[in-house]
C-alpha atoms as a PDB file:
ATOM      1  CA  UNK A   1       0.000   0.000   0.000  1.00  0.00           C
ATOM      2  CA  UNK A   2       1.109   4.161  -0.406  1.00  0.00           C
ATOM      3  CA  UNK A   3       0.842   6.897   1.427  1.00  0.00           C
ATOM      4  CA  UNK A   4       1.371  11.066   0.424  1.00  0.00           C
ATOM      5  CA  UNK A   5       0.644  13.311   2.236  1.00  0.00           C
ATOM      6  CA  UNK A   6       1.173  17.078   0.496  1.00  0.00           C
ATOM      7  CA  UNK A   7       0.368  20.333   2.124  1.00  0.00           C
ATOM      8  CA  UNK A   8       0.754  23.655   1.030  1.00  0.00           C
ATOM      9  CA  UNK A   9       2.667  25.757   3.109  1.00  0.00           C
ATOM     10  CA  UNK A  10       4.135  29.527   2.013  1.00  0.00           C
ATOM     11  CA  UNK A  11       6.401  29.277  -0.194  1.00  0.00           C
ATOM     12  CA  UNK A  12       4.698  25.901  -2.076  1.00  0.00           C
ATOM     13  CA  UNK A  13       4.512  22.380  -0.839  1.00  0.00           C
ATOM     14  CA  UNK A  14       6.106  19.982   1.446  1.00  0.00           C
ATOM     15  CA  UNK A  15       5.319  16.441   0.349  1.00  0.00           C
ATOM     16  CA  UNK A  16       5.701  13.060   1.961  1.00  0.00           C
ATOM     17  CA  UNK A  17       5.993   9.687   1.012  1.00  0.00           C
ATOM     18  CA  UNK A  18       6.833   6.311   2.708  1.00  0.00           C
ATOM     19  CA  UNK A  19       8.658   3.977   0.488  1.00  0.00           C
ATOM     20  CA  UNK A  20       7.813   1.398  -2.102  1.00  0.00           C
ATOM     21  CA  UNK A  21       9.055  -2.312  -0.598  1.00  0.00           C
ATOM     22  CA  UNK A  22      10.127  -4.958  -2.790  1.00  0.00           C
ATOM     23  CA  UNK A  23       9.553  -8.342  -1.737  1.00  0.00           C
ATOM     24  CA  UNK A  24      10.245 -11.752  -3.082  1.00  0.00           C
ATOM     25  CA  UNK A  25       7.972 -13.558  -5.163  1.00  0.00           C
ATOM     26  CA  UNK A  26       6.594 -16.628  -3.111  1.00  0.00           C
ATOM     27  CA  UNK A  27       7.089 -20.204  -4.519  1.00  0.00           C
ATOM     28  CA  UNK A  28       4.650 -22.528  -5.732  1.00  0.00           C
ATOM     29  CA  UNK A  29       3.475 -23.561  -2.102  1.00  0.00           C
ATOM     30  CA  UNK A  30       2.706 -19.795  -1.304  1.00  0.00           C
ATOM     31  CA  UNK A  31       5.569 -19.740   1.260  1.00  0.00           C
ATOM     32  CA  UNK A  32       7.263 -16.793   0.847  1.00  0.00           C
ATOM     33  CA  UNK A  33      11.192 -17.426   1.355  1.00  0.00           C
ATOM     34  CA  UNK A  34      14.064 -14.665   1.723  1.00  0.00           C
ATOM     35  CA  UNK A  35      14.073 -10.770   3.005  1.00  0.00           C
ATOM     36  CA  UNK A  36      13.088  -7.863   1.185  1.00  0.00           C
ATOM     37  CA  UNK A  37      14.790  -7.296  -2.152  1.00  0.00           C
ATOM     38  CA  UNK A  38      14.906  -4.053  -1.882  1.00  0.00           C
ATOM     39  CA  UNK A  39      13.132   0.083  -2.026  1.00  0.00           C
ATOM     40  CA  UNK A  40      12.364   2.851  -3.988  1.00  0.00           C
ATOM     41  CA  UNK A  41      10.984   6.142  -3.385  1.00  0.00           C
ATOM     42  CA  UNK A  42       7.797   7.031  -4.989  1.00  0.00           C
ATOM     43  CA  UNK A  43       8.842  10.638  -5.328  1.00  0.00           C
ATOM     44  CA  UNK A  44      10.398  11.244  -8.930  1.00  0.00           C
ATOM     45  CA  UNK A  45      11.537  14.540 -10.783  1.00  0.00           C
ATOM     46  CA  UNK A  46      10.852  14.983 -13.913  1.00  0.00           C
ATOM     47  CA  UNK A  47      11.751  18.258 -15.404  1.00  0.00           C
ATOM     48  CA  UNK A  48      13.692  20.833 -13.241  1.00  0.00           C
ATOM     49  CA  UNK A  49      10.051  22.550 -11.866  1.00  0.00           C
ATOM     50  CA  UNK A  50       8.051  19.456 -12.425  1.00  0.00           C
ATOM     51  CA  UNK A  51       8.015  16.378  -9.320  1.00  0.00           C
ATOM     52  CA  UNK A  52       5.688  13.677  -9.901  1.00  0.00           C
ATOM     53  CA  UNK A  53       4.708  11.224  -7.526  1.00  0.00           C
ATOM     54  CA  UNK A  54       2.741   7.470  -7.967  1.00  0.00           C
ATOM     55  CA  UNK A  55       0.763   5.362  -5.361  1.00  0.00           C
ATOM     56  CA  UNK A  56      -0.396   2.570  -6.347  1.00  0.00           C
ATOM     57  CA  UNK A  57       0.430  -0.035  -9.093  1.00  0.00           C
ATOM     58  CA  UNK A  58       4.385   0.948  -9.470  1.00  0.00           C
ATOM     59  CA  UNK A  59       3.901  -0.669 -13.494  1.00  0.00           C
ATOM     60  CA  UNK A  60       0.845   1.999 -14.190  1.00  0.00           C
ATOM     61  CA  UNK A  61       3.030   4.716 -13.174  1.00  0.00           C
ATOM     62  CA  UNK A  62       6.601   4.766 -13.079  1.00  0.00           C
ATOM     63  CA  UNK A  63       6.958   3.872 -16.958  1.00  0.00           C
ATOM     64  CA  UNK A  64       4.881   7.013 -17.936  1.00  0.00           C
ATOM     65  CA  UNK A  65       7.160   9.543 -15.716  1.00  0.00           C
ATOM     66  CA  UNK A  66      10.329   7.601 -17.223  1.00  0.00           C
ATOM     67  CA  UNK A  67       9.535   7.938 -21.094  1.00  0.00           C
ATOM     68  CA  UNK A  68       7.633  11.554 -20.500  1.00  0.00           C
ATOM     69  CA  UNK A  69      10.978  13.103 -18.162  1.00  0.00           C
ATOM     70  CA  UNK A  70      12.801  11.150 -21.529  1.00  0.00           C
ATOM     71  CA  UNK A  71      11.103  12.971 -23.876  1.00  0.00           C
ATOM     72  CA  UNK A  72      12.576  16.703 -22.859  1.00  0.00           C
ATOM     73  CA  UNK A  73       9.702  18.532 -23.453  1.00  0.00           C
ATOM     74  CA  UNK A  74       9.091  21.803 -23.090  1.00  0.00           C
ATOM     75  CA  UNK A  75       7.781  22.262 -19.330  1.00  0.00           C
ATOM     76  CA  UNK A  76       4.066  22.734 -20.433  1.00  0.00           C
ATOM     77  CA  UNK A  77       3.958  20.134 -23.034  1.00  0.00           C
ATOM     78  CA  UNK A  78       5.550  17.595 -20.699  1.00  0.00           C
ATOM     79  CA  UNK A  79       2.499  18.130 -17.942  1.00  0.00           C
ATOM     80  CA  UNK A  80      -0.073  17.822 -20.367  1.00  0.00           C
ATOM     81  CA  UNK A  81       1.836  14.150 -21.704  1.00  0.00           C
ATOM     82  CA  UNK A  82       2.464  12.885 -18.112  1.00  0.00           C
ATOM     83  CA  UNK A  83      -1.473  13.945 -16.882  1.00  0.00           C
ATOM     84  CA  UNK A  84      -3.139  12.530 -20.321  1.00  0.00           C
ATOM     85  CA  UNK A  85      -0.429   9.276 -20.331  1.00  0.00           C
ATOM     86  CA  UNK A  86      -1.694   8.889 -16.398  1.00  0.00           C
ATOM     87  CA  UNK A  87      -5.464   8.712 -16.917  1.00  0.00           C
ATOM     88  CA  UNK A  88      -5.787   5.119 -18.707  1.00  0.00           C
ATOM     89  CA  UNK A  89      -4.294   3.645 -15.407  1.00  0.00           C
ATOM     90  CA  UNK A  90      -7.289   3.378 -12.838  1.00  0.00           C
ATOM     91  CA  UNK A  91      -5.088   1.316 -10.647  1.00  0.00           C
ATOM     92  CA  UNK A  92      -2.911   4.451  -9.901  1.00  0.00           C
ATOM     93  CA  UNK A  93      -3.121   7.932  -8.289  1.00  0.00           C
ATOM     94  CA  UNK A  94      -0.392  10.423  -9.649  1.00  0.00           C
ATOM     95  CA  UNK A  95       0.483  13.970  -8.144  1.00  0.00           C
ATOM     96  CA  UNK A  96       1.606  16.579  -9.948  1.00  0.00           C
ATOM     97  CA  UNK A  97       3.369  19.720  -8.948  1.00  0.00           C
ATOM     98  CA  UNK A  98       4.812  21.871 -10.774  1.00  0.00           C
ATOM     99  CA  UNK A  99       5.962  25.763 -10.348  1.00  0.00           C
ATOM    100  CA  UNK A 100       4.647  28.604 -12.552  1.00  0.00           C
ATOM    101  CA  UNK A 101       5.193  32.402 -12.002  1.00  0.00           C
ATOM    102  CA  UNK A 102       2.421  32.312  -9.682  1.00  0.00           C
ATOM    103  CA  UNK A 103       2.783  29.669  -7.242  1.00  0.00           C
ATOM    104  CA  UNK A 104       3.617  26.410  -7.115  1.00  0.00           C
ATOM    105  CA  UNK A 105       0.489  23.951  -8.560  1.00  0.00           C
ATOM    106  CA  UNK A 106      -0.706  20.253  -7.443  1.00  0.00           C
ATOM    107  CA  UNK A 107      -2.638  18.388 -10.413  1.00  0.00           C
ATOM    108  CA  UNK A 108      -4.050  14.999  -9.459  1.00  0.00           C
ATOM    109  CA  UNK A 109      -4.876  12.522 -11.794  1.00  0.00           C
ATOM    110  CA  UNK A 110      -7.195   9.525 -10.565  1.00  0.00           C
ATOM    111  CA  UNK A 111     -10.165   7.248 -10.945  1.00  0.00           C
ATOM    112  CA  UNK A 112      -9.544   8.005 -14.501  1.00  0.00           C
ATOM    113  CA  UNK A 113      -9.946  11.928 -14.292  1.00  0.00           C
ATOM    114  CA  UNK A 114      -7.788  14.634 -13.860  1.00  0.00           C
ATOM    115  CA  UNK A 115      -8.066  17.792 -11.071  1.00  0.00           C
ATOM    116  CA  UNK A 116      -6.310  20.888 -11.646  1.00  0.00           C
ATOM    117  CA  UNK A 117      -4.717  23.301  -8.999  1.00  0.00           C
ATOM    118  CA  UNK A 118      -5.412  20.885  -5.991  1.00  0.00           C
ATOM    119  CA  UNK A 119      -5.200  22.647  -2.205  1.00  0.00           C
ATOM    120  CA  UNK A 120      -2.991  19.187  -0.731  1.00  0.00           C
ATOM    121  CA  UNK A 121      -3.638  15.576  -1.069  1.00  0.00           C
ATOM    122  CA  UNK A 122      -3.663  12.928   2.316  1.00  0.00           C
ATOM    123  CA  UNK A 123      -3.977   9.609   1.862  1.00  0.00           C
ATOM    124  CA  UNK A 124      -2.906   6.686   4.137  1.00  0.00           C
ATOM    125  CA  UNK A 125      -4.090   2.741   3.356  1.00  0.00           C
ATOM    126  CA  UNK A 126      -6.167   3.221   6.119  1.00  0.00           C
ATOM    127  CA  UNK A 127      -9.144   6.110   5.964  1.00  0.00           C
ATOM    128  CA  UNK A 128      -8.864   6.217   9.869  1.00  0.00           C
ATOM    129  CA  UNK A 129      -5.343   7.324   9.437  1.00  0.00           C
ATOM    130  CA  UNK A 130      -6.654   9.993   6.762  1.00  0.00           C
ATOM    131  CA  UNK A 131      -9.467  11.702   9.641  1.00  0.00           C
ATOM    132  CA  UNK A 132      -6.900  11.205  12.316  1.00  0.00           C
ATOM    133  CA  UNK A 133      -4.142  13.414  10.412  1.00  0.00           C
ATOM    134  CA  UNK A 134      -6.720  15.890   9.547  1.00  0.00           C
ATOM    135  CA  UNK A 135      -7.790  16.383  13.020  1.00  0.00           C
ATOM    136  CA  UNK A 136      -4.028  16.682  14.340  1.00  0.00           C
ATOM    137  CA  UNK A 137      -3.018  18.982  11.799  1.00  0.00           C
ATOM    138  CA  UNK A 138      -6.200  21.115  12.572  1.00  0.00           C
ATOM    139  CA  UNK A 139      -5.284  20.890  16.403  1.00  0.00           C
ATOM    140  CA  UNK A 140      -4.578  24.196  18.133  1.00  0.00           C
ATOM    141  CA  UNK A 141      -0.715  22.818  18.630  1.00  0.00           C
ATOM    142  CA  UNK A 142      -0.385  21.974  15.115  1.00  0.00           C
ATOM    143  CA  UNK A 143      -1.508  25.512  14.077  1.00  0.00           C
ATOM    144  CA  UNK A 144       1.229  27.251  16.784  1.00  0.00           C
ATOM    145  CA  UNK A 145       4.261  25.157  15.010  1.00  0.00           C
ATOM    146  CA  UNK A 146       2.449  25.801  11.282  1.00  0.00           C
ATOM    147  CA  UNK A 147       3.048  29.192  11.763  1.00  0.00           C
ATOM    148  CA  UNK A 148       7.044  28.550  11.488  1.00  0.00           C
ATOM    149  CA  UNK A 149       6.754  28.314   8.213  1.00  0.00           C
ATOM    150  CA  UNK A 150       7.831  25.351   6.040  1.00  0.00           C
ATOM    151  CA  UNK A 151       9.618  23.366   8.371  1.00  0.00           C
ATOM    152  CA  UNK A 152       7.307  23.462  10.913  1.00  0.00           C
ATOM    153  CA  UNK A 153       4.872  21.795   8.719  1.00  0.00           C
ATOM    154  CA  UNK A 154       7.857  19.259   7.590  1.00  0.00           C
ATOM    155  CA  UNK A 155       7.874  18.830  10.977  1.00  0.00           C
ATOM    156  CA  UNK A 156       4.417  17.654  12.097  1.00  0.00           C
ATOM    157  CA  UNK A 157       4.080  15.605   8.743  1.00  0.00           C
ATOM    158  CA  UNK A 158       7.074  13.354  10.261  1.00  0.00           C
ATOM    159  CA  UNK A 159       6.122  13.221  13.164  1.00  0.00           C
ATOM    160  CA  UNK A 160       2.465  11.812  11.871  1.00  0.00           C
ATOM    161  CA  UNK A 161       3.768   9.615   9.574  1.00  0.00           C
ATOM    162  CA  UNK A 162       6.226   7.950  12.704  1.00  0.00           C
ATOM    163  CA  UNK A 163       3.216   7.581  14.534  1.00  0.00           C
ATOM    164  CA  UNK A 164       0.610   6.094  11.575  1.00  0.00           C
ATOM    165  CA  UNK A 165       3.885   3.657  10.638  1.00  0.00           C
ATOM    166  CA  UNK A 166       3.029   2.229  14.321  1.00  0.00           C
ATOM    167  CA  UNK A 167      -0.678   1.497  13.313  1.00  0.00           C
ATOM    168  CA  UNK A 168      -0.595   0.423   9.560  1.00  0.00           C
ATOM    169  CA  UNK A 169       1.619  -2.457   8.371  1.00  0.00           C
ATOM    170  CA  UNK A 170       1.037  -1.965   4.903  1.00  0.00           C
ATOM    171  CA  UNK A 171       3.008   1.199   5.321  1.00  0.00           C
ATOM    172  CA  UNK A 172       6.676   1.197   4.453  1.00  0.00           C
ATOM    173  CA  UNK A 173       9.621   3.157   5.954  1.00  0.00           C
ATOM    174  CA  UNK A 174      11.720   5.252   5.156  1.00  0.00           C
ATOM    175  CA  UNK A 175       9.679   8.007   4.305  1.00  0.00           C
ATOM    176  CA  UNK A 176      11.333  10.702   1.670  1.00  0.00           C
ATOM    177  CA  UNK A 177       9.464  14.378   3.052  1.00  0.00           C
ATOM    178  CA  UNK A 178      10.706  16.849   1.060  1.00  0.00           C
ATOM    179  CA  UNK A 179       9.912  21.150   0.628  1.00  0.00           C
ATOM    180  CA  UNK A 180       8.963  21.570  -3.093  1.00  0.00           C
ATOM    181  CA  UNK A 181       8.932  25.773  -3.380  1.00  0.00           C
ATOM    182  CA  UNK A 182       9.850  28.186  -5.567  1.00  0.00           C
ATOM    183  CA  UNK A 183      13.425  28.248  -4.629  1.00  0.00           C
ATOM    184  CA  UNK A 184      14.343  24.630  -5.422  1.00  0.00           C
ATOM    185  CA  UNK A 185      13.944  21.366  -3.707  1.00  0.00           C
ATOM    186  CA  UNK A 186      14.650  20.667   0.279  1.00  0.00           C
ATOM    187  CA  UNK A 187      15.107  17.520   1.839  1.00  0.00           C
ATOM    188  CA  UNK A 188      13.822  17.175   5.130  1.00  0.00           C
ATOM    189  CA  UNK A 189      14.354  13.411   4.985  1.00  0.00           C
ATOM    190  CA  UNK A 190      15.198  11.361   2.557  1.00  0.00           C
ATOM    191  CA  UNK A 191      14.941  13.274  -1.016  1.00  0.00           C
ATOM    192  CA  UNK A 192      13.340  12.667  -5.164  1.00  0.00           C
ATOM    193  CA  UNK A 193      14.994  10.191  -7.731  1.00  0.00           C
ATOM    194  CA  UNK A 194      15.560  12.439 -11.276  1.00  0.00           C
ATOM    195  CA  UNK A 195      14.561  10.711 -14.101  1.00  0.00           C
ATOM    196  CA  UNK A 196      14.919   9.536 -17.094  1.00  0.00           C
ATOM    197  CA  UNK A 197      17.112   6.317 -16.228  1.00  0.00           C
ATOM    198  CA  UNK A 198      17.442   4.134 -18.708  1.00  0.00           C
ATOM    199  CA  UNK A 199      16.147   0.697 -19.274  1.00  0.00           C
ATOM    200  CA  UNK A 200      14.382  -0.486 -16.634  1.00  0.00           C
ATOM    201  CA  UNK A 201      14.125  -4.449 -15.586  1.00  0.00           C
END
């Protein structure tokens, strides 16, 4: 399972993921033998003001961001290939952000349809995880250390996403949280994969 969690904050975004775990295959019996192959981060860049992230079905997604960050495309070209490449694939949710002169933009393409200029995205496997992060990051605390700008926000999002890693299995750790703004790209933890690489097995 995925989790993002992207909030906007002053300056643009800060955006969270927890990690994409590979595991071995199991055998013929179902037993599943041998540790974890290996993980990946589900947060990818894809043109110098353009970060795209998957959830969901890793195949559905990550070949579309390779082959459109591949193409070099003009900025505005290259969102409208990765959005309209993204819609076929109802078995994954992409997020979009990109910077124009005016602040920086979330796009969200799932369930086959695409929403423009999206406030934040939160979504854990589990929807009580979803109302319980809303409710914290409403909380009179949370709004004290929001004020501190940016990292204060990076902040809370970590420290939510240590505590729903306690209650949901089918999350994985580490989680990449990163500040997406108009000046560049911080890592709070962890940090984006730049793409194109090339073949892929």
């Amino acid at each position: 399972m995925s989790s993002i969690v992207a909030v906007q904050g002053p300056q643009g975004f800060v955006i969270s993921t927890d990690s994409i775990v590979f595991k071995p295959v199991p055998d013929t019996s179902g037993a599943v033998i041998g540790k974890v192959k290996g993980t990946t981060r589900k947060l990818f860049q894809i043109h110098d003001d353009v970060l795209a992230v998957g959830l969901g079905n890793w195949g559905a997604y990550f070949p579309v961001f390779n082959k459109v960050a591949g193409m070099k495309l003009p900025k505005d070209k290259l969102l409208d290939e990765v959005r309209n490449l993204s819609v076929p694939n109802a078995d994954a949710h992409v997020y979009i952000f990109h910077r124009e002169s005016s602040a920086v933009i979330l796009d969200v393409v799932e369930n086959k349809g695409i929403r423009l200029n999206v406030s934040g995205a939160v979504m854990y496997p589990e929807p009580l995880l979803n109302s319980m992060f809303l409710t914290m990051y409403e909380s009179e605390p949370a709004v004290k250390i929001r004020t501190s700008g940016m990292l204060g926000i990076a902040a809370l999002v970590n420290a939510y996403n240590a505590f729903a890693l306690s209650l949901c299995s089918d999350i994985a750790s580490p989680f990449d949280t990163i500040l997406f703004t108009h000046d560049g790209i911080f890592n709070f933890s962890g940090g984006v994969t730049r793409l194109p690489v090339g073949d892929f097995m």
